[in-house]
Protein backbone atom coordinates (compact mmCIF):
# COMPACT_ATOMS: atom_id res chain seq x y z
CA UNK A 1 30.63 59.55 159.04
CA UNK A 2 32.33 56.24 159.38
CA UNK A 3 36.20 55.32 158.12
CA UNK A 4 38.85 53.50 159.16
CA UNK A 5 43.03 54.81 160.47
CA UNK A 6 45.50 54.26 157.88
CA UNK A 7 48.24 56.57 159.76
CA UNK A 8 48.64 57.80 162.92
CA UNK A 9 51.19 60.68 163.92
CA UNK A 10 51.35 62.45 167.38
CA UNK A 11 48.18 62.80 167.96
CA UNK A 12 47.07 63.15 163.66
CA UNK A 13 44.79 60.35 162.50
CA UNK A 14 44.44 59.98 158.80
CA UNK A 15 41.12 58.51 158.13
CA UNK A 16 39.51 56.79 155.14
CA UNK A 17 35.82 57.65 154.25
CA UNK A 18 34.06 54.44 153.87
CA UNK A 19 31.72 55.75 151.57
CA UNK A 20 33.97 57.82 149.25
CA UNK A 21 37.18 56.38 149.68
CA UNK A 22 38.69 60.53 150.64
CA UNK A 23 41.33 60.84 153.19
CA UNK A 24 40.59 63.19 155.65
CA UNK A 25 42.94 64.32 158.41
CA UNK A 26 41.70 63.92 161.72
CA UNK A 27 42.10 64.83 165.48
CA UNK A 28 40.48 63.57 168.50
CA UNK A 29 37.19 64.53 170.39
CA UNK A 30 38.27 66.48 173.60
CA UNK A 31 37.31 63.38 176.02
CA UNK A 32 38.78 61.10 173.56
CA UNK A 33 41.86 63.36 173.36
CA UNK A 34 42.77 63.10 177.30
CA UNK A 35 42.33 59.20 177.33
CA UNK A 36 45.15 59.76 174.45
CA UNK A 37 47.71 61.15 177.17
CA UNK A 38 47.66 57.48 179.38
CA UNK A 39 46.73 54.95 176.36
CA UNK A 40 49.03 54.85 173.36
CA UNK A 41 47.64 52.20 171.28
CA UNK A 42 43.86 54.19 171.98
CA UNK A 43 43.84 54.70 167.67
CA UNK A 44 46.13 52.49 165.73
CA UNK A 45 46.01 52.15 162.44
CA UNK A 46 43.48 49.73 161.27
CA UNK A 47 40.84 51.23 163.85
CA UNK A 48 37.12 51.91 162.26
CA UNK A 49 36.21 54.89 163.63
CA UNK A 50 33.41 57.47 163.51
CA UNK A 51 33.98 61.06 162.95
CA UNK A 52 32.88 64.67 162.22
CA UNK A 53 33.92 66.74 159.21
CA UNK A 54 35.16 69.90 160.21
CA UNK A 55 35.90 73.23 158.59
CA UNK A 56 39.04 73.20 156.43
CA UNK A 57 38.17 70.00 155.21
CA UNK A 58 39.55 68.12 158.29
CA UNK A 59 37.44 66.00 160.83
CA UNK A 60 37.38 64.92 164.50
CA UNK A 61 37.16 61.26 165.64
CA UNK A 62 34.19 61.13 167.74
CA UNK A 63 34.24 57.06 168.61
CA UNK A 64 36.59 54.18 168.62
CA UNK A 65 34.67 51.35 167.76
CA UNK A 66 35.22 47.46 169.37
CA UNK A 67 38.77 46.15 167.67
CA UNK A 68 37.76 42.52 166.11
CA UNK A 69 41.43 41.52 166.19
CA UNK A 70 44.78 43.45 166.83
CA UNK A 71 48.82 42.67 167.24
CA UNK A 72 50.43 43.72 169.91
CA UNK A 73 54.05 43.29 171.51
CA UNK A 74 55.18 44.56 174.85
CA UNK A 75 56.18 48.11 174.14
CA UNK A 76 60.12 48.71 173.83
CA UNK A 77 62.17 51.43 176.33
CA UNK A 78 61.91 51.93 179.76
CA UNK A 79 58.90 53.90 180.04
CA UNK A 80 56.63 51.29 177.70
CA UNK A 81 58.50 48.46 178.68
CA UNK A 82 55.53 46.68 180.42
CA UNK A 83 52.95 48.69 178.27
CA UNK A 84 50.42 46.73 175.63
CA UNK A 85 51.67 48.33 171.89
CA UNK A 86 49.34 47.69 169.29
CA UNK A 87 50.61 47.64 166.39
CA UNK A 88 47.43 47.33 163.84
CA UNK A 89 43.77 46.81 164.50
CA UNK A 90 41.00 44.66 162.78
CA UNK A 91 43.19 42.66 160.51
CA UNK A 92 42.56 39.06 158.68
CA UNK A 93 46.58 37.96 158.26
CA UNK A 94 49.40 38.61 159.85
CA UNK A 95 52.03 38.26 157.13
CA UNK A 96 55.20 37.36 159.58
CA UNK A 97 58.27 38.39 156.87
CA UNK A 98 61.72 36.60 157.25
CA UNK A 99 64.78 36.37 155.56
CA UNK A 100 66.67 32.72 155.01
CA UNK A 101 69.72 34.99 155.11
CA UNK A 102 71.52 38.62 155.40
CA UNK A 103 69.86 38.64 158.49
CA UNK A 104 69.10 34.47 158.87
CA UNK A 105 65.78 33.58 160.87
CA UNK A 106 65.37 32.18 164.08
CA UNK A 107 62.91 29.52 164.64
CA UNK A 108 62.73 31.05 167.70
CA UNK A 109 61.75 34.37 166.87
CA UNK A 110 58.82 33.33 164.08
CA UNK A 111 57.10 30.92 166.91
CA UNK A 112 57.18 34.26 169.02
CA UNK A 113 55.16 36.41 166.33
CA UNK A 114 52.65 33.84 166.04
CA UNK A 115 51.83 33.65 169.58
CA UNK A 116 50.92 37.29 169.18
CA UNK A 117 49.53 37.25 166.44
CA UNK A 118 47.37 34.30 167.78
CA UNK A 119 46.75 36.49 170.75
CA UNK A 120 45.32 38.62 168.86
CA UNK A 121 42.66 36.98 166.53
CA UNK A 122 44.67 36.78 163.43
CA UNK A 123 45.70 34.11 161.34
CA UNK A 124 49.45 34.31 161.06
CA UNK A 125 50.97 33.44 157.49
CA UNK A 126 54.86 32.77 157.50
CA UNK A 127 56.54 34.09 154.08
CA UNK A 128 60.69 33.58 153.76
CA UNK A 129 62.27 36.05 151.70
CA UNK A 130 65.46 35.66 149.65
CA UNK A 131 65.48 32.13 149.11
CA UNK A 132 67.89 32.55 145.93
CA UNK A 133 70.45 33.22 148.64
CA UNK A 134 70.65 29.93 149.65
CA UNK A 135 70.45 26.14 148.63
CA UNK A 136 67.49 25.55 150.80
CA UNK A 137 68.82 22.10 152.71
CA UNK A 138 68.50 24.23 156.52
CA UNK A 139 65.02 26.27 155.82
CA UNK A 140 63.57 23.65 154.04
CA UNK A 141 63.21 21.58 157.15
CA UNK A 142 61.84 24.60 159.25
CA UNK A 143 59.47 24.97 156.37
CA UNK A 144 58.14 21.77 156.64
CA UNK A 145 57.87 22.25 160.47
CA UNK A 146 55.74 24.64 159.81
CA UNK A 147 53.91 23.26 157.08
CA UNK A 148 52.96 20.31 159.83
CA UNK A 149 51.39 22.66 161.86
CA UNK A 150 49.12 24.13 159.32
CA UNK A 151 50.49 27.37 158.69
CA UNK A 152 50.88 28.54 155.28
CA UNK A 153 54.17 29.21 154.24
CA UNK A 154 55.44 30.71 151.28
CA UNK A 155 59.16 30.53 150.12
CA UNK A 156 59.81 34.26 148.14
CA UNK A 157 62.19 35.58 146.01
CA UNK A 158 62.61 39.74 144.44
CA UNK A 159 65.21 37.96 141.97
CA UNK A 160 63.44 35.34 140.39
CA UNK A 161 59.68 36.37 141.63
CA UNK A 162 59.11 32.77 143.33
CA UNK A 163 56.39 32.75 145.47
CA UNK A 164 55.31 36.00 144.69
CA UNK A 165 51.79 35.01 142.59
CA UNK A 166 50.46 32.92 145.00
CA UNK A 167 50.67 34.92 148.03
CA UNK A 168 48.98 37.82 145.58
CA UNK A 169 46.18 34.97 145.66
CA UNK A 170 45.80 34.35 149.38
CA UNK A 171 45.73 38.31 150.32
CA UNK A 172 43.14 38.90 148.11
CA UNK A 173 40.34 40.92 149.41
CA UNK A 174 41.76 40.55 153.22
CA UNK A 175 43.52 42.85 155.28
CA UNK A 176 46.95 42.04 156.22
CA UNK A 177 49.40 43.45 158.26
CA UNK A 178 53.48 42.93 157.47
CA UNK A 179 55.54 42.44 160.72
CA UNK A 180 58.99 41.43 161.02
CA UNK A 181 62.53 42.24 161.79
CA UNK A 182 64.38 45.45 160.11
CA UNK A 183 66.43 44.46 156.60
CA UNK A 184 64.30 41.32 155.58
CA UNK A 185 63.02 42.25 152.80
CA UNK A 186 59.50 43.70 153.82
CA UNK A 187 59.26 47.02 151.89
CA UNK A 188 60.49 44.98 148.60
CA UNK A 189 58.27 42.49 149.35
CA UNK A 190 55.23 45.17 149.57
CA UNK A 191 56.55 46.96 146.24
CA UNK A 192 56.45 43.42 144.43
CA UNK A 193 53.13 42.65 145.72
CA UNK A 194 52.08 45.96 144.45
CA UNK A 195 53.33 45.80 140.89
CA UNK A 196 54.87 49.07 141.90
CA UNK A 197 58.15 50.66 143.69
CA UNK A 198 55.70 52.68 146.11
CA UNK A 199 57.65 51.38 149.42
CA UNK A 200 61.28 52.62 150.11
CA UNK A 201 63.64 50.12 150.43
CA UNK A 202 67.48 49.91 152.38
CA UNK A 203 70.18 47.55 152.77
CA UNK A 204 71.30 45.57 155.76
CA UNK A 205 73.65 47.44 157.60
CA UNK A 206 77.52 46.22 157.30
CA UNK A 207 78.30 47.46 160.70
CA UNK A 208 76.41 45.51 162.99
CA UNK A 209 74.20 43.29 160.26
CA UNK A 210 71.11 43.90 161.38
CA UNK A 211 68.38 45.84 158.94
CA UNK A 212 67.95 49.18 158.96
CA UNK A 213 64.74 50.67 159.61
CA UNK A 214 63.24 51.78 155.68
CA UNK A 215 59.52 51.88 156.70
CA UNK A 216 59.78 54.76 159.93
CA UNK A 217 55.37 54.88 160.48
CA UNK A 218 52.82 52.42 159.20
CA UNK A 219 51.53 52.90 155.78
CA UNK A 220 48.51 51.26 154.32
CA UNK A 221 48.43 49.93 150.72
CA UNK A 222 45.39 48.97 148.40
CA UNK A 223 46.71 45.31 146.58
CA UNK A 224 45.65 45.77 142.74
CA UNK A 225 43.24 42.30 143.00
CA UNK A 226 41.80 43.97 146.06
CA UNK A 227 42.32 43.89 149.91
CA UNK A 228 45.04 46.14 152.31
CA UNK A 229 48.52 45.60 153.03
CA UNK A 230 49.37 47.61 156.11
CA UNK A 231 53.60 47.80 156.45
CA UNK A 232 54.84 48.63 159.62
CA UNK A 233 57.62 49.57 160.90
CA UNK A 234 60.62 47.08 161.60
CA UNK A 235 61.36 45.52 164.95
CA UNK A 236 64.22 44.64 166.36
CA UNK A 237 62.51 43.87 169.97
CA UNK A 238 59.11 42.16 170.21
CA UNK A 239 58.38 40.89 173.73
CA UNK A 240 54.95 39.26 173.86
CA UNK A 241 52.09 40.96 176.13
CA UNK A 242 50.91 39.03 179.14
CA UNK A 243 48.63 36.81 177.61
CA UNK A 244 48.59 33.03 177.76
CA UNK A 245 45.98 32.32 174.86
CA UNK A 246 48.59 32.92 172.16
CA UNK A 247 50.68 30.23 174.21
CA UNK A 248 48.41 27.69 174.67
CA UNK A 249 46.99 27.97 170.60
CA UNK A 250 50.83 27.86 168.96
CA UNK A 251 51.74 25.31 171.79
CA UNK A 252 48.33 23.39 171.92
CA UNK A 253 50.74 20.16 171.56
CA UNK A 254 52.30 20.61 174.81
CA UNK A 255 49.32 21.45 176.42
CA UNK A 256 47.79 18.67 175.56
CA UNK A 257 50.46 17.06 176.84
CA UNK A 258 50.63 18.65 180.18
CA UNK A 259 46.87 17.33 180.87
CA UNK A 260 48.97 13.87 182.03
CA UNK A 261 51.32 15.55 184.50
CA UNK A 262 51.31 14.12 187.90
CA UNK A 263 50.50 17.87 189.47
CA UNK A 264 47.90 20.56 188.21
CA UNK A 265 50.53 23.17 188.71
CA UNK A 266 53.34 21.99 187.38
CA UNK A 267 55.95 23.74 186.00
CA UNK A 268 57.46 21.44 183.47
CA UNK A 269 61.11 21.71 184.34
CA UNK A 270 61.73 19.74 187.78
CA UNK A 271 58.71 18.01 189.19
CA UNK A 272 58.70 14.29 188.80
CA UNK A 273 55.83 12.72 187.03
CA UNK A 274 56.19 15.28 184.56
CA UNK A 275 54.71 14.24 181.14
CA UNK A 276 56.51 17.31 179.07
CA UNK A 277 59.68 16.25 180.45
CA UNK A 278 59.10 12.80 179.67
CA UNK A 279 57.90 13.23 176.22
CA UNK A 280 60.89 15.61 176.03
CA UNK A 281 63.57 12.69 176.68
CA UNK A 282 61.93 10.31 174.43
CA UNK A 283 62.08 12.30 171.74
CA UNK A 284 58.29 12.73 171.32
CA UNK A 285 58.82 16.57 171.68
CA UNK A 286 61.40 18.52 170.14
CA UNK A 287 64.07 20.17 172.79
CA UNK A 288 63.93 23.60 171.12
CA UNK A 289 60.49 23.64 171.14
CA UNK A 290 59.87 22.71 174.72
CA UNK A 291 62.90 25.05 175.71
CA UNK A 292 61.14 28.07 173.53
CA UNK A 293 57.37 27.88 174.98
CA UNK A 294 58.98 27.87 178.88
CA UNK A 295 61.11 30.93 178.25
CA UNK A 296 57.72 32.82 176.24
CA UNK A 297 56.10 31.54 179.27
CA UNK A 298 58.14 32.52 182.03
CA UNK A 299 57.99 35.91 179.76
């Protein structure tokens, strides 16, 4: 029988019949089971997988098939610190969730989740939430930053429901996962995009005003005009894996660029005959943008 993850929890897999739509709770093949002790991310929600029913009405996961596309960070704590975390598996968007304010955005920070997300196959969509908290005159211009770079954007509100209609439109029939910081909004985001309050929502926290984790495992969502929406859990770390792709696609300016250096190695911060540099000084590159892809690099 073939399914795909929608939850995974200590070694539980909750699997999705293809061909009836049941859920069926699921362990792992014995062999599959001892890869689980030194690889993590080997299920993660968004996997297709086959497996065997079992008495009880449970199953067993007998293969992992090939992931088409995944998101990944660089796993947090000491112990996964330098560990590959994959988030979801065999998504179309990555729906990259931040707030204009109560916590503000960093430019930063968004350019970082695309590179993963880019890393991983997916198509990363950029959605500000809360936009009736502010007169728009700062975000505005990172929107159109964005905008120039061909990512859709969309500018969302739970107030006044701006935005909210034609996002509906551009998930349609895909599967999406949500990723983003704690307290920006994503679990009243999902509720609004499901016409229902299904996801649990929370407040920012007044004591150190950063969110506070409302989603605690990833749950998947059917949209109502069709398609998943898989909401994960909120990060407040997300160091990118050691992977240059993602780099070189969200940076492909500066790489193009770079093909004038003087040397085939450079570095882009001291060598003379440095074209980065130079198109750095004359303003034909921004400074925070140059400054941003040598720290993700050197990362």
């Amino acid at each position: 029988m073939k399914g795909f993850v929608i939850n995974t929890q200590k070694g539980l897999f909750k699997v999705k019949d293809y061909e009836d739509g049941k859920l069926v709770n699921c362990t792992l093949r014995g062999k599959l089971f001892k890869q689980l002790e030194n690889k993590k991310s080997l299920v993660v929600v968004g996997d297709d997988v086959e497996f065997q029913p079992v008495y009880g009405g449970k199953g067993v996961i007998t293969k992992i098939k090939p992931r088409k596309s995944k998101l990944s960070r660089k796993g947090s704590g000491k112990k996964g610190r330098h560990q590959e975390q994959i988030i979801a598996a065999n998504i179309d968007y990555a729906l990259l969730v931040f707030s204009v304010e109560d916590p503000p955005y960093k430019l930063n920070l968004i350019e970082r989740y695309i590179v993963s997300a880019k890393a991983g196959n997916i198509e990363p969509i950029i959605c500000f939430t809360k936009i009736d908290l502010t007169n728009g005159s700062e975000y505005e211009k990172d929107v159109a930053y964005l905008e120039d770079q061909d990512y859709k954007v969309f500018k969302t509100s739970s107030i006044t429901r701006d935005g909210i209609e034609p996002l509906k439109e551009v998930l349609c029939n895909k599967k999406t996962v949500l990723a983003g910081s704690s307290g920006v909004g994503k679990s009243t985001l999902v509720n609004l995009l499901l016409e229902d309050e299904k996801a649990k929502t929370n407040n920012v926290s007044k004591s150190h005003y950063k969110g506070k984790h409302t989603t605690t495992s990833s749950t998947v969502y059917e949209l109502p005009s069709g398609g998943l929406l898989i909401d994960v859990p909120g990060m407040r770390e997300f160091g990118i894996i050691d992977d240059s792709s993602g780099i070189e696609r969200t940076f492909s300016d500066i790489i193009e660029i770079s093909q004038n250096c003087k040397f085939n190695n450079c570095s882009h911060t001291h060598e003379p005959g440095c074209a980065v540099k130079e198109a750095v000084d004359n303003g034909e590159l921004d400074e925070r943008r140059y400054l941003n892809f040598l720290k993700l690099m050197q990362e």
